[in-house]
C-alpha atoms as a PDB file:
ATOM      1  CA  UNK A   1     -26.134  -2.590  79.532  1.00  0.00           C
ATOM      2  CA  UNK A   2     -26.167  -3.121  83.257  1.00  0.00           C
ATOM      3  CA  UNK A   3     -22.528  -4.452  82.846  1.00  0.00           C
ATOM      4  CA  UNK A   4     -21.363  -1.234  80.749  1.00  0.00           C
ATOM      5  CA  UNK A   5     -22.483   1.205  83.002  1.00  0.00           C
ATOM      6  CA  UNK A   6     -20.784  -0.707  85.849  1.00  0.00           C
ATOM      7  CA  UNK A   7     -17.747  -0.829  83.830  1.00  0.00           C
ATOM      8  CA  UNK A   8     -18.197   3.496  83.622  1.00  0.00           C
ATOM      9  CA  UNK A   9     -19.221   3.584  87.616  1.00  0.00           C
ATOM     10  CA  UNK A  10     -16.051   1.665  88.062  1.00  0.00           C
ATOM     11  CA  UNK A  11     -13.897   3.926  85.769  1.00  0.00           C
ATOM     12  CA  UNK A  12     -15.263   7.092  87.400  1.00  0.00           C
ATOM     13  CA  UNK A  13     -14.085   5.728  90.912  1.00  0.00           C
ATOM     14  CA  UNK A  14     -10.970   4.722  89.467  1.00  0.00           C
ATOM     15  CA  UNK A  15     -10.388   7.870  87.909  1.00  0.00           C
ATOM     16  CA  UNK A  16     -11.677   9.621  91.195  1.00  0.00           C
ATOM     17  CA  UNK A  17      -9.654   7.602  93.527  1.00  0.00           C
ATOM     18  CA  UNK A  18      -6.461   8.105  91.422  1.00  0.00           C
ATOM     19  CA  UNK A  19      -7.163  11.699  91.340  1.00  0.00           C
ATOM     20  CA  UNK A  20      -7.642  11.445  95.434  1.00  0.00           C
ATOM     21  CA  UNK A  21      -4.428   9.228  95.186  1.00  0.00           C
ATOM     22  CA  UNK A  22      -2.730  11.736  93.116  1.00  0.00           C
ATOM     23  CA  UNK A  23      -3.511  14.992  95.625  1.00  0.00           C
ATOM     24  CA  UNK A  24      -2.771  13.283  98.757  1.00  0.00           C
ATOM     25  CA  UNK A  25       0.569  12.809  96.955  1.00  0.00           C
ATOM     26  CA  UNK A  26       0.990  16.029  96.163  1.00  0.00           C
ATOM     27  CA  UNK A  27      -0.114  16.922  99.583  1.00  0.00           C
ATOM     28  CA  UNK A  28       2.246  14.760 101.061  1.00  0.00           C
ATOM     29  CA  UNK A  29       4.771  16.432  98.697  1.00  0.00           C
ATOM     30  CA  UNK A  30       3.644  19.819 100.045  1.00  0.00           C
ATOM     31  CA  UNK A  31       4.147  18.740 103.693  1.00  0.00           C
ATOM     32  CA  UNK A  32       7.148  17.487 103.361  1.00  0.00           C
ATOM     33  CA  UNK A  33       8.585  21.078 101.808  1.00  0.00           C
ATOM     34  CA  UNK A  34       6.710  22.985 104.048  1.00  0.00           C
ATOM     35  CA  UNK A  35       8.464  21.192 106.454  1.00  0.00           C
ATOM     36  CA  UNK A  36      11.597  21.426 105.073  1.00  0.00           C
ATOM     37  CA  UNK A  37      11.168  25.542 104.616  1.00  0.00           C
ATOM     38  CA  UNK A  38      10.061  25.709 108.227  1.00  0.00           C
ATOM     39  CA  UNK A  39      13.192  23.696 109.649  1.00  0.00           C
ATOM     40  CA  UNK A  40      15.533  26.068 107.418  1.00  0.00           C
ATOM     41  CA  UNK A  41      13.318  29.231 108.797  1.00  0.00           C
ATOM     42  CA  UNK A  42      14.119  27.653 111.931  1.00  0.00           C
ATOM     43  CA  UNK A  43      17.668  27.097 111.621  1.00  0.00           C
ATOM     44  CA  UNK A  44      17.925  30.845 110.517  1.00  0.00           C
ATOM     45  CA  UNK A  45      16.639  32.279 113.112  1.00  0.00           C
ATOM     46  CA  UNK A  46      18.726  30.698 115.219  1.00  0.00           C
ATOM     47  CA  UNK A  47      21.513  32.107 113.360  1.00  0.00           C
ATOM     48  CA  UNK A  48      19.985  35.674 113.503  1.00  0.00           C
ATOM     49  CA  UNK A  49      19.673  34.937 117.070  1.00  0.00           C
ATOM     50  CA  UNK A  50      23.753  34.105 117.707  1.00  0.00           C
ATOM     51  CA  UNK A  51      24.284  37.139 115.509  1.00  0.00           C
ATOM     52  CA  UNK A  52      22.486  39.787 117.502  1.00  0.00           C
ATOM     53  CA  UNK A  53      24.075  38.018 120.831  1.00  0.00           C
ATOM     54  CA  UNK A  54      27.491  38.038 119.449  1.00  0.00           C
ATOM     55  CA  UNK A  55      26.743  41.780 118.085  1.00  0.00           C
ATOM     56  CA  UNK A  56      25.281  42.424 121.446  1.00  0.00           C
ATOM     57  CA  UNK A  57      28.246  41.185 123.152  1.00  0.00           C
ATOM     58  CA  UNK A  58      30.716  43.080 121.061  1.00  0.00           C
ATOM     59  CA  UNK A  59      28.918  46.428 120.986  1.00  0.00           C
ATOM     60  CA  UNK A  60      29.518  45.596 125.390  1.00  0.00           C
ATOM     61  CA  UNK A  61      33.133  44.905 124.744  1.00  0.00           C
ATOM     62  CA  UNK A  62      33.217  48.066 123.029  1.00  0.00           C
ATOM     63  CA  UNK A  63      31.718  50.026 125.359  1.00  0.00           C
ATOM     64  CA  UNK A  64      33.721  48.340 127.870  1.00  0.00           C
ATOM     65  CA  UNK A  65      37.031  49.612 126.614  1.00  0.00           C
ATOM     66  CA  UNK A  66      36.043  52.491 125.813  1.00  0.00           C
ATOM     67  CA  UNK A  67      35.264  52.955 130.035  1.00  0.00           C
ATOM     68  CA  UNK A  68      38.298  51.480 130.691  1.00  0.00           C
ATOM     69  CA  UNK A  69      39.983  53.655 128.049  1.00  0.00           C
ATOM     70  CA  UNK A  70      38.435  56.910 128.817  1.00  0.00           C
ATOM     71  CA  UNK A  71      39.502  56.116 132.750  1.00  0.00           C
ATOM     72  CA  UNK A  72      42.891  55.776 131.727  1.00  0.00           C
ATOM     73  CA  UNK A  73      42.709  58.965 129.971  1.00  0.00           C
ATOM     74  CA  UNK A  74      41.451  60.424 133.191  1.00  0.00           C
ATOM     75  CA  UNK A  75      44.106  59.267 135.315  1.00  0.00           C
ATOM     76  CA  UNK A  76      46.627  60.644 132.726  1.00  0.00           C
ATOM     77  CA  UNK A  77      44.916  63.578 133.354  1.00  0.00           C
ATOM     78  CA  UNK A  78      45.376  63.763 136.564  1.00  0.00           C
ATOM     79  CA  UNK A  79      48.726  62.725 137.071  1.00  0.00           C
ATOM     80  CA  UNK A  80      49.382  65.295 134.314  1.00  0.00           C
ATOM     81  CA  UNK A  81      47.971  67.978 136.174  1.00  0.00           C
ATOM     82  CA  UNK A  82      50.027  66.357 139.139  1.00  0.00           C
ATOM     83  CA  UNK A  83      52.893  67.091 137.561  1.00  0.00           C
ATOM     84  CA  UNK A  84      52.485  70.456 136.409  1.00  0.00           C
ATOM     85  CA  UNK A  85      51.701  71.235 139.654  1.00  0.00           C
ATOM     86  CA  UNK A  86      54.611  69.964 141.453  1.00  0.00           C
ATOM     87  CA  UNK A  87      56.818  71.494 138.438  1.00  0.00           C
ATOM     88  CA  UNK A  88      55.305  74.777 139.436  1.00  0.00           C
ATOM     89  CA  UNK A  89      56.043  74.679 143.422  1.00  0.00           C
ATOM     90  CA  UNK A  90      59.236  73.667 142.451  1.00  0.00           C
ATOM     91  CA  UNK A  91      59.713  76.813 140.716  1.00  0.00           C
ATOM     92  CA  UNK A  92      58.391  78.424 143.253  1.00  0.00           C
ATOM     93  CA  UNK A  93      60.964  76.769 145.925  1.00  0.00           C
ATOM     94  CA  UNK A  94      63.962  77.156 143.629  1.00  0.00           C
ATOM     95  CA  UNK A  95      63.126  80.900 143.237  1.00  0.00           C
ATOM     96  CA  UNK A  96      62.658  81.199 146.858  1.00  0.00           C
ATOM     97  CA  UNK A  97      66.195  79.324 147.382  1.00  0.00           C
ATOM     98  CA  UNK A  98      68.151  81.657 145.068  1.00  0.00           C
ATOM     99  CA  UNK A  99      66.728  84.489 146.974  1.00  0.00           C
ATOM    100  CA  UNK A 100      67.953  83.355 150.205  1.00  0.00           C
ATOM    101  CA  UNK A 101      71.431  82.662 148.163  1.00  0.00           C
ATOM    102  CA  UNK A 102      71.353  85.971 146.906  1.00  0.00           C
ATOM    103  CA  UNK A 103      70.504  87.651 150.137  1.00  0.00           C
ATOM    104  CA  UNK A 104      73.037  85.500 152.493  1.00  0.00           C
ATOM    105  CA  UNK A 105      75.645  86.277 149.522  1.00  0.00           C
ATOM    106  CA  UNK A 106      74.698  89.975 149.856  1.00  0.00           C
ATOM    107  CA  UNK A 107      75.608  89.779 153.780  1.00  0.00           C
ATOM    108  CA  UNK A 108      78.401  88.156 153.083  1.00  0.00           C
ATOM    109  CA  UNK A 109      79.832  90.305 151.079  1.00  0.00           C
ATOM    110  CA  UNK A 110      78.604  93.882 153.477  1.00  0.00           C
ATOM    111  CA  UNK A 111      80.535  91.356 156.584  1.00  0.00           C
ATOM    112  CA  UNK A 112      83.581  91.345 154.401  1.00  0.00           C
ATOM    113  CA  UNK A 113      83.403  95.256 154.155  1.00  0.00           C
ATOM    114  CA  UNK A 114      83.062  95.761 157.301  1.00  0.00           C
ATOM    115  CA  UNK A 115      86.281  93.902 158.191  1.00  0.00           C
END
């Protein structure tokens, strides 16, 4: 009798120790994917991270050109303007030259009368 329910003690510590056996197993198991999912959680943040710098540093570029662009535009502008401007006081000069033409022709022609 004393031997039988030895034999059951030992059965229910095998059973429990297996059972202990079989969780830290599973445990271990668990770890390891934990592990695992936190290295890939890792790894994609890191990629999230080089996206938003190289979006970042685009969106800059961007903007960047788009100064440089819009100054160009300016200048164009300007030099535009420039122009029109020195178009018009040429206009001006030129109409101002064939009035002097027109007034030393008109002399010449009232000395030539005169003779």
């Amino acid at each position: 009798r004393d031997a039988a329910g030895t034999r059951q003690q030992l059965q229910q510590q095998a059973t429990q120790l297996a059972e202990a056996e079989g969780l830290s197993h599973g445990s271990a198991e668990v770890q390891a994917e934990l592990s695992q999912h936190m290295q890939q959680s890792m790894h994609l943040s890191q990629q999230l991270q080089a996206a938003l710098q190289a979006r970042e540093a685009a969106e800059d570029g961007l903007q960047s050109q788009t100064e440089v662009h819009a100054a160009e535009l300016d200048a164009l502008e300007d030099a535009n303007l420039r122009g029109i401007n020195a178009q018009a006081a040429g206009a001006h000069e030129l109409s101002r030259v064939r009035a002097q033409v027109a007034t030393a022709e008109q002399e010449a022609v009232r000395s030539q009368r005169a003779e």
